[in-house]
N, C-alpha and C. Protein backbone atom coordinates (compact mmCIF):
# COMPACT_ATOMS: atom_id res chain seq x y z
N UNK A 1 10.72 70.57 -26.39
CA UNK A 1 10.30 71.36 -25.24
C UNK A 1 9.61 70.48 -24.20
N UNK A 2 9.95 71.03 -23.11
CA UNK A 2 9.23 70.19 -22.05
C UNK A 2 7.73 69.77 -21.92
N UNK A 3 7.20 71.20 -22.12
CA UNK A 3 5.63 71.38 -22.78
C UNK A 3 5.28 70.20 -23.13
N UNK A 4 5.73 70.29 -24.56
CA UNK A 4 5.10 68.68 -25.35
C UNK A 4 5.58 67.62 -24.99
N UNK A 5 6.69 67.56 -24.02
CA UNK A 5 7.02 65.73 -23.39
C UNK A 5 5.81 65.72 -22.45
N UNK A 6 5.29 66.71 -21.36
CA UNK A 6 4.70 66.13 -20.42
C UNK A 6 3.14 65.16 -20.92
N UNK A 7 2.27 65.51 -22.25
CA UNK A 7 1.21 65.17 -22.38
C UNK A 7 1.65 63.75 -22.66
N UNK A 8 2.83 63.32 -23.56
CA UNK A 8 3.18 62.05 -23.82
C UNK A 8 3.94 61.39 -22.59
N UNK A 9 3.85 61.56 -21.83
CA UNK A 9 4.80 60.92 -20.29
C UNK A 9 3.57 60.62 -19.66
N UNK A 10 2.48 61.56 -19.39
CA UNK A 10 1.06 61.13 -18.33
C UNK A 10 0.41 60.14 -19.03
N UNK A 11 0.90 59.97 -20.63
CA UNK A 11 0.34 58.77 -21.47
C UNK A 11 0.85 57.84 -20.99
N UNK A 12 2.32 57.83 -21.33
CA UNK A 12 2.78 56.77 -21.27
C UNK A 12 2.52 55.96 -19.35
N UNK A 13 2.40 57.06 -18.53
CA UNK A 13 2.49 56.86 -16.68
C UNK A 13 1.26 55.91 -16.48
N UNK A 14 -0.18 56.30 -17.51
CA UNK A 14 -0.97 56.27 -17.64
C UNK A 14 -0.93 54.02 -17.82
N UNK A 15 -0.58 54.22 -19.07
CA UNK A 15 -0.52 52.81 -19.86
C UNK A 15 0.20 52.34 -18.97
N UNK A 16 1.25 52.29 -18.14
CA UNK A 16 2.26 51.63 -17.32
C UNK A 16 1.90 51.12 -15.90
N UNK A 17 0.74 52.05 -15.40
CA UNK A 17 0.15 52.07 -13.92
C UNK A 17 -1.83 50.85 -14.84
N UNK A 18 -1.90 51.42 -15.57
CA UNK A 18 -3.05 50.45 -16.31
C UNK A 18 -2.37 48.97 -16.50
N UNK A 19 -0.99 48.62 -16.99
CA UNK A 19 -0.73 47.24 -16.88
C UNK A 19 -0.59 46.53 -16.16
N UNK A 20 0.08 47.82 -15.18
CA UNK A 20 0.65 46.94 -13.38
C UNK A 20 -0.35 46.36 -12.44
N UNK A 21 -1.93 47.09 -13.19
CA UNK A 21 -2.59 46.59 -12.44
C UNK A 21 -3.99 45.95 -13.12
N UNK A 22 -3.71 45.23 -14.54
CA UNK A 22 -4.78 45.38 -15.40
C UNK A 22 -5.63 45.29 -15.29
N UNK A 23 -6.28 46.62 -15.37
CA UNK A 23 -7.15 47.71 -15.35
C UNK A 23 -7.35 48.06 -16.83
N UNK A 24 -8.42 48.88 -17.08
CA UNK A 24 -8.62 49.49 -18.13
C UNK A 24 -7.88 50.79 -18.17
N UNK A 25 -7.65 51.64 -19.40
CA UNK A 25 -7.29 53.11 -19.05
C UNK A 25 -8.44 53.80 -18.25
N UNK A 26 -9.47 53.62 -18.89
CA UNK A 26 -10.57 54.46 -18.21
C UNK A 26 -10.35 54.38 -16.54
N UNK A 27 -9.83 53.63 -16.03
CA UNK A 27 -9.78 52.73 -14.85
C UNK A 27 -9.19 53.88 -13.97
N UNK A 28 -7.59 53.57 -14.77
CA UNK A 28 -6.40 54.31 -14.72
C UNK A 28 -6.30 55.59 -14.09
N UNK A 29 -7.20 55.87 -15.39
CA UNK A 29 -7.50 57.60 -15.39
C UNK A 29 -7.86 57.85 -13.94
N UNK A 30 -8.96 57.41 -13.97
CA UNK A 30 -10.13 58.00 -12.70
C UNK A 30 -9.18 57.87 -11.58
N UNK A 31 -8.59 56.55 -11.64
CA UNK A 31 -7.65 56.60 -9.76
C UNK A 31 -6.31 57.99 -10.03
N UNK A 32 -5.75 57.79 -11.22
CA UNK A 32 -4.60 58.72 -10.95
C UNK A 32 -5.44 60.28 -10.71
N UNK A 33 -6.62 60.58 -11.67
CA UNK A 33 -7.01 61.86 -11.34
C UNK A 33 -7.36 61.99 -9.88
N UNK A 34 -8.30 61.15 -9.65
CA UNK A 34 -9.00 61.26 -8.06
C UNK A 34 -7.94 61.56 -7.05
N UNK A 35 -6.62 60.78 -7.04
CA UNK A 35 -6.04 61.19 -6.23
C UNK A 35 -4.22 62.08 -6.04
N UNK A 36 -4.98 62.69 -7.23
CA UNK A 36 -4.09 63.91 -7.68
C UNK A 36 -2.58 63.58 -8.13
N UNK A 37 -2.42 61.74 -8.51
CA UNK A 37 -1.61 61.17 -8.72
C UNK A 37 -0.55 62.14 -10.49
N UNK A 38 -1.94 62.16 -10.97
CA UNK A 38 -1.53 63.49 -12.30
C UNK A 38 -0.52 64.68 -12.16
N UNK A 39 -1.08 65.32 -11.17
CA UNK A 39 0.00 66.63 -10.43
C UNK A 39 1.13 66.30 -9.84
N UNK A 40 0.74 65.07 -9.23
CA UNK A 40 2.24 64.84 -8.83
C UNK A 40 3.20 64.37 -10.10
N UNK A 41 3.15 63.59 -11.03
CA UNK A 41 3.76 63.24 -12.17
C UNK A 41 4.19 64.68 -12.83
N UNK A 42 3.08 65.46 -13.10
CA UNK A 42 3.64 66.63 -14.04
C UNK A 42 5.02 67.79 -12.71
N UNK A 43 4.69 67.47 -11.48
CA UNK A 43 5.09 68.36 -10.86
C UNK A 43 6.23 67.53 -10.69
N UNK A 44 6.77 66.70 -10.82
CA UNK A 44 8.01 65.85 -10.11
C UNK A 44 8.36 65.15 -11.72
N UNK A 45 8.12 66.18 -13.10
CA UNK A 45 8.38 65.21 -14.40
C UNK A 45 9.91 65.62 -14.64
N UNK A 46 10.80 66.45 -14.06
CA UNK A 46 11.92 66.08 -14.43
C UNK A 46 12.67 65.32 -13.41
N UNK A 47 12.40 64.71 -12.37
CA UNK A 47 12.89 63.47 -12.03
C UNK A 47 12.40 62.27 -12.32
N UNK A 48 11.59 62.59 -12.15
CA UNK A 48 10.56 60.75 -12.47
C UNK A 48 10.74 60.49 -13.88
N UNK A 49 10.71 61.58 -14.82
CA UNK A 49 11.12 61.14 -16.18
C UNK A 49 12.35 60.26 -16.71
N UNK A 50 12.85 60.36 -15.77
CA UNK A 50 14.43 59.57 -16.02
C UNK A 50 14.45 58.41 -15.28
N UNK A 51 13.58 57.65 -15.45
CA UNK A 51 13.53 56.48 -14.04
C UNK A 51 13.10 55.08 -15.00
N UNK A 52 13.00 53.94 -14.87
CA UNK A 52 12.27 53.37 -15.94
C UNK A 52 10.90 52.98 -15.55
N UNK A 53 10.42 52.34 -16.42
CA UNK A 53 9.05 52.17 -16.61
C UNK A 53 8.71 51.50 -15.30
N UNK A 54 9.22 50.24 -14.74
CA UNK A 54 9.02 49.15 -13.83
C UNK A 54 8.54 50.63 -12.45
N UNK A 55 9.97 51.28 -12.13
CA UNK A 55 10.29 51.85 -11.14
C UNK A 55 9.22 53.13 -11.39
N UNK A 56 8.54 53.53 -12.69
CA UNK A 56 7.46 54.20 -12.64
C UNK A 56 6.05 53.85 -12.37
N UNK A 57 6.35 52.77 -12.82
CA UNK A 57 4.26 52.34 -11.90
C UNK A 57 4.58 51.89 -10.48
N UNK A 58 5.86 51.32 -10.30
CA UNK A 58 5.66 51.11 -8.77
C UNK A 58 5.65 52.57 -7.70
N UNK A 59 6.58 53.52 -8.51
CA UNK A 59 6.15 55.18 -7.75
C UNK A 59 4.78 55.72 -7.86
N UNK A 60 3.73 55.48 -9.12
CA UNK A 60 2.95 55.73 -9.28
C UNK A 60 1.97 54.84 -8.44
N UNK A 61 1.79 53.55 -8.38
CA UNK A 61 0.91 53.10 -7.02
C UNK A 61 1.77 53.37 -5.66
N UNK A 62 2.82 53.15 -5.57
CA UNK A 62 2.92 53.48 -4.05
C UNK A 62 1.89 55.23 -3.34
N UNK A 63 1.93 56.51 -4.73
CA UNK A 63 1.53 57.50 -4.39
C UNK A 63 -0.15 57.26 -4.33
N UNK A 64 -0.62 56.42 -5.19
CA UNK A 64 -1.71 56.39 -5.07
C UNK A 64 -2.91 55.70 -4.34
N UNK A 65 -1.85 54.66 -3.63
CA UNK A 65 -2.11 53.92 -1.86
C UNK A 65 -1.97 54.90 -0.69
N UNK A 66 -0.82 55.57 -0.86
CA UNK A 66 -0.68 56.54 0.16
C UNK A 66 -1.77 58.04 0.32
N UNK A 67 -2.49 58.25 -1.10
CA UNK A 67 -3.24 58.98 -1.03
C UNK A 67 -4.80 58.87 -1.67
N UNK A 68 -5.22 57.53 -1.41
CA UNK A 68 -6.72 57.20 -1.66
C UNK A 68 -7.42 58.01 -0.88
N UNK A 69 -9.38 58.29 -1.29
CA UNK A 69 -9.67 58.68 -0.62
C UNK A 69 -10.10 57.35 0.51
N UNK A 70 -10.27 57.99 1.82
CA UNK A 70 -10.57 57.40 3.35
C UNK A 70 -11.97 57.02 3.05
């Protein structure tokens, strides 16, 4: 079920955007939550799910440059 892929995908988005920029998870966390980088992953998880890893942290920082706070 989709249900149970999404908690293991924001893991895995999680660990992938933490390497690209090594960072801690704790790190991770705080920027993807702060800038609602989370919602966008769960809300866009049946496309982005099919993408690979490389092409997922680079979607995942490009969203989260484009939407830091000012």
């Amino acid at each position: 079920m989709k249900e149970d892929a999404i908690p293991l995908f924001l893991s895995f988005c999680i660990e992938q955007y933490k390497d690209m920029k090594s960072i801690s998870g704790k790190d991770a966390m705080e920027i993807l939550s702060a800038t609602g980088a989370l919602e966008y992953l769960v809300d866009n998880y049946e496309v982005i799910h099919t993408q690979g890893p490389q092409w997922i942290a680079e979607e995942i920082d490009e969203y989260v440059n484009t939407h830091k706070a000012e």
